[in-house]
C-alpha atoms as a PDB file:
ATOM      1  CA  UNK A   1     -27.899  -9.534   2.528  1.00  0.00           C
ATOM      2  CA  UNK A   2     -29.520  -8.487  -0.960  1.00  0.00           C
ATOM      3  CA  UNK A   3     -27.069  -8.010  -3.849  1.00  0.00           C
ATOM      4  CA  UNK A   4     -28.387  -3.737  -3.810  1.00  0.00           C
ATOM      5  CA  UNK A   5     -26.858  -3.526  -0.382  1.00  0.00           C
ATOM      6  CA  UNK A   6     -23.796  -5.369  -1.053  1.00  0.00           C
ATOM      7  CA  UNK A   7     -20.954  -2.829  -1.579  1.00  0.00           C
ATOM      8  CA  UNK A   8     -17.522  -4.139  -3.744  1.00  0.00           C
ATOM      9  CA  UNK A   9     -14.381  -3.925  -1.726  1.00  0.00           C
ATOM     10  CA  UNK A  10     -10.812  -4.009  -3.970  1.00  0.00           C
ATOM     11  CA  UNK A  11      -7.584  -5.786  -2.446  1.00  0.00           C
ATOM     12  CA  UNK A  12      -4.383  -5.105  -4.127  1.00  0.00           C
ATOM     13  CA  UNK A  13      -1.708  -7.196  -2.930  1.00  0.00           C
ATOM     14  CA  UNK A  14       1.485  -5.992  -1.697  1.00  0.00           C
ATOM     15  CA  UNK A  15       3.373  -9.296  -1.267  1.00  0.00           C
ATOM     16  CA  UNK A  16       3.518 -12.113   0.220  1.00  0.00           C
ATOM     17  CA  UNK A  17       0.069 -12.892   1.243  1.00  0.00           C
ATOM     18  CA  UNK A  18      -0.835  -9.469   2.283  1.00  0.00           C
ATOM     19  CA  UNK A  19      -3.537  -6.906   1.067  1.00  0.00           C
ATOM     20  CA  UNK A  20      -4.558  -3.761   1.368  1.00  0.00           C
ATOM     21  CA  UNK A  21      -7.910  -1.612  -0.080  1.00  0.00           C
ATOM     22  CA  UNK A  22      -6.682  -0.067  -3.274  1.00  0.00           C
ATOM     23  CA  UNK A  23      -9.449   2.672  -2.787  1.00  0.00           C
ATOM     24  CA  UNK A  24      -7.340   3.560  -0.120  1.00  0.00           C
ATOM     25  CA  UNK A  25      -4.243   3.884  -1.553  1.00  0.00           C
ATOM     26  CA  UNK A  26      -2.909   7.633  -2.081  1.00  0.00           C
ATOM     27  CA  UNK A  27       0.804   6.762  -3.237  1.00  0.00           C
ATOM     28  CA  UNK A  28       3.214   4.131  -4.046  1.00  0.00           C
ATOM     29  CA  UNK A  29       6.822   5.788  -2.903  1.00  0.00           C
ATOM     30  CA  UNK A  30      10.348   4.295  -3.827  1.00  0.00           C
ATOM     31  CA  UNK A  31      12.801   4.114  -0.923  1.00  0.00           C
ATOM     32  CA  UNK A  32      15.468   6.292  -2.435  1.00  0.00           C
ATOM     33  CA  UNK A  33      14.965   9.805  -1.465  1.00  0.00           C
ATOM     34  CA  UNK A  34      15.534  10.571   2.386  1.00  0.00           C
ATOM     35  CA  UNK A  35      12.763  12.434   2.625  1.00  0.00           C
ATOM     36  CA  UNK A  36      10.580   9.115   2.773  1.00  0.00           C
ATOM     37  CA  UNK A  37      13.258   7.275   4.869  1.00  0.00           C
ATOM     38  CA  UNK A  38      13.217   9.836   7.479  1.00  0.00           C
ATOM     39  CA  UNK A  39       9.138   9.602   7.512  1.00  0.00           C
ATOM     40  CA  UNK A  40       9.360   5.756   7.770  1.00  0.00           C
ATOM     41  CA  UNK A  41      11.928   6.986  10.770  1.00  0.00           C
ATOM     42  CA  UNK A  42       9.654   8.642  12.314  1.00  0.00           C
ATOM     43  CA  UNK A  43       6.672   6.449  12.143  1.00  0.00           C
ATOM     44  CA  UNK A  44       8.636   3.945  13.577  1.00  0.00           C
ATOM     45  CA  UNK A  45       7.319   2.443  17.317  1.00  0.00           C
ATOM     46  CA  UNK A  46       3.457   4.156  16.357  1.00  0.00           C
ATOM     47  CA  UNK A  47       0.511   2.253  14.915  1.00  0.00           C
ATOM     48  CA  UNK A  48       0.318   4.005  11.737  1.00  0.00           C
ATOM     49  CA  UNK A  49       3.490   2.117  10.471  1.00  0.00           C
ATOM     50  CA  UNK A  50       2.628  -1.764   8.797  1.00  0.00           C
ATOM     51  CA  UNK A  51       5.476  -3.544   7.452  1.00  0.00           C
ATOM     52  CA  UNK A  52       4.223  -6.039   4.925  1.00  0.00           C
ATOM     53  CA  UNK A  53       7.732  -7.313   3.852  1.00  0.00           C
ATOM     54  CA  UNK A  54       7.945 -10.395   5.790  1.00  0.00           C
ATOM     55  CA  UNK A  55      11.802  -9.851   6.782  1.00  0.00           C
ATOM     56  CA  UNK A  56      12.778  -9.021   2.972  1.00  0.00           C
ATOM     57  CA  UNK A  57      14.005  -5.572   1.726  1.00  0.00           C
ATOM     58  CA  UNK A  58      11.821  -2.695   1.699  1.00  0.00           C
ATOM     59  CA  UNK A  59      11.520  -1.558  -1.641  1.00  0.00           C
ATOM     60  CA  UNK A  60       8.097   0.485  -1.578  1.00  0.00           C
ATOM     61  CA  UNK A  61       6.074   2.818   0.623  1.00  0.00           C
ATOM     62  CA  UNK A  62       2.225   2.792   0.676  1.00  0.00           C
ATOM     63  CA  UNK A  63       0.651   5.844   2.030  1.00  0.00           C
ATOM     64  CA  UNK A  64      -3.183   5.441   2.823  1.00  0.00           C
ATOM     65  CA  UNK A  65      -5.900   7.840   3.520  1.00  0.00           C
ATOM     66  CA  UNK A  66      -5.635   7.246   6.921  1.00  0.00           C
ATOM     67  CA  UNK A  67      -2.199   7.841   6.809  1.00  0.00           C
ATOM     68  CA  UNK A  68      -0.870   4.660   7.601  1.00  0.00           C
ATOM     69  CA  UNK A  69       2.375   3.534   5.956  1.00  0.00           C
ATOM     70  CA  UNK A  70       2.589  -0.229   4.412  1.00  0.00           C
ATOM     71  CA  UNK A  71       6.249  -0.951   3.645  1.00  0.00           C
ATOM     72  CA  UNK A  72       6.573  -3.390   0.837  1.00  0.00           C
ATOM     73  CA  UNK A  73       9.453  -5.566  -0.451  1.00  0.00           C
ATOM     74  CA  UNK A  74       7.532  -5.369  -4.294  1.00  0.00           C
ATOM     75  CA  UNK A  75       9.197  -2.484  -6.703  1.00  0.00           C
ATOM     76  CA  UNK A  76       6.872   0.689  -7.159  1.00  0.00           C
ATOM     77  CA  UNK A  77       5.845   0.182 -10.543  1.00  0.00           C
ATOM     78  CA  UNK A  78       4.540  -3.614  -9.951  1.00  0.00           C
ATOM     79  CA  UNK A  79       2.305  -2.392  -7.050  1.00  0.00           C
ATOM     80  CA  UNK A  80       1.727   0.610  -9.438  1.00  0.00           C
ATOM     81  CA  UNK A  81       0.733  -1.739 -12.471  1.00  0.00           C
ATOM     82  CA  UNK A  82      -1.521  -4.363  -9.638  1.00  0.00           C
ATOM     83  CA  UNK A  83      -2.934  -1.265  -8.246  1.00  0.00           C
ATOM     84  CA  UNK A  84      -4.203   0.261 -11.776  1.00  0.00           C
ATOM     85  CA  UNK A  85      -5.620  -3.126 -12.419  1.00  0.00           C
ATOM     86  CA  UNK A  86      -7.470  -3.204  -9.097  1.00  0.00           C
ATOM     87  CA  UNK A  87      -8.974  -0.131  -9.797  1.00  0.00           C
ATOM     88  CA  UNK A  88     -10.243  -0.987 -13.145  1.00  0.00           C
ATOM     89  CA  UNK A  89     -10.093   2.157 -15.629  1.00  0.00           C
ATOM     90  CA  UNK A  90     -10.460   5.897 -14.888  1.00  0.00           C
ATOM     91  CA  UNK A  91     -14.027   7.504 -15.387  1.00  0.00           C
END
């Protein structure tokens, strides 16, 4: 493959191994309204819901475009801070 066809793909990580396209990211949600427990509720038993904590507590919600939801055991404002980095600076 030529380097003019090659296209750059960003991974943030979200703990413990595990990554996810930060172009794809649309929010980084804290656990502690019930609004976003009772989506997590429902989301529960479908495809769309990835937990990424490896058995730890869930501190974070990812939403994606494609509206899956990554549940992370990393605070909001670190996956905030690795995401920002990921994306490099706004244009």
């Amino acid at each position: 493959m030529s380097k003019a066809n090659e296209v750059a793909v960003r991974l943030m990580n979200v703990g413990h191994g595990n990554v996810v396209v930060a172009e794809q990211v649309v929010a980084i949600v804290a656990l502690d309204s019930l609004p976003v427990k009772r989506l997590i509720e429902s989301a529960k038993g479908s495809t769309k819901l990835i937990d990424a904590t490896n058995g730890r507590r869930t501190r974070a919600l990812i939403v994606t475009e494609s509206d899956h939801l990554i549940l992370s055991s990393l605070e909001p404002a670190t996956l905030a801070q690795r995401l920002a980095s990921e994306r490099g600076p706004a244009e």
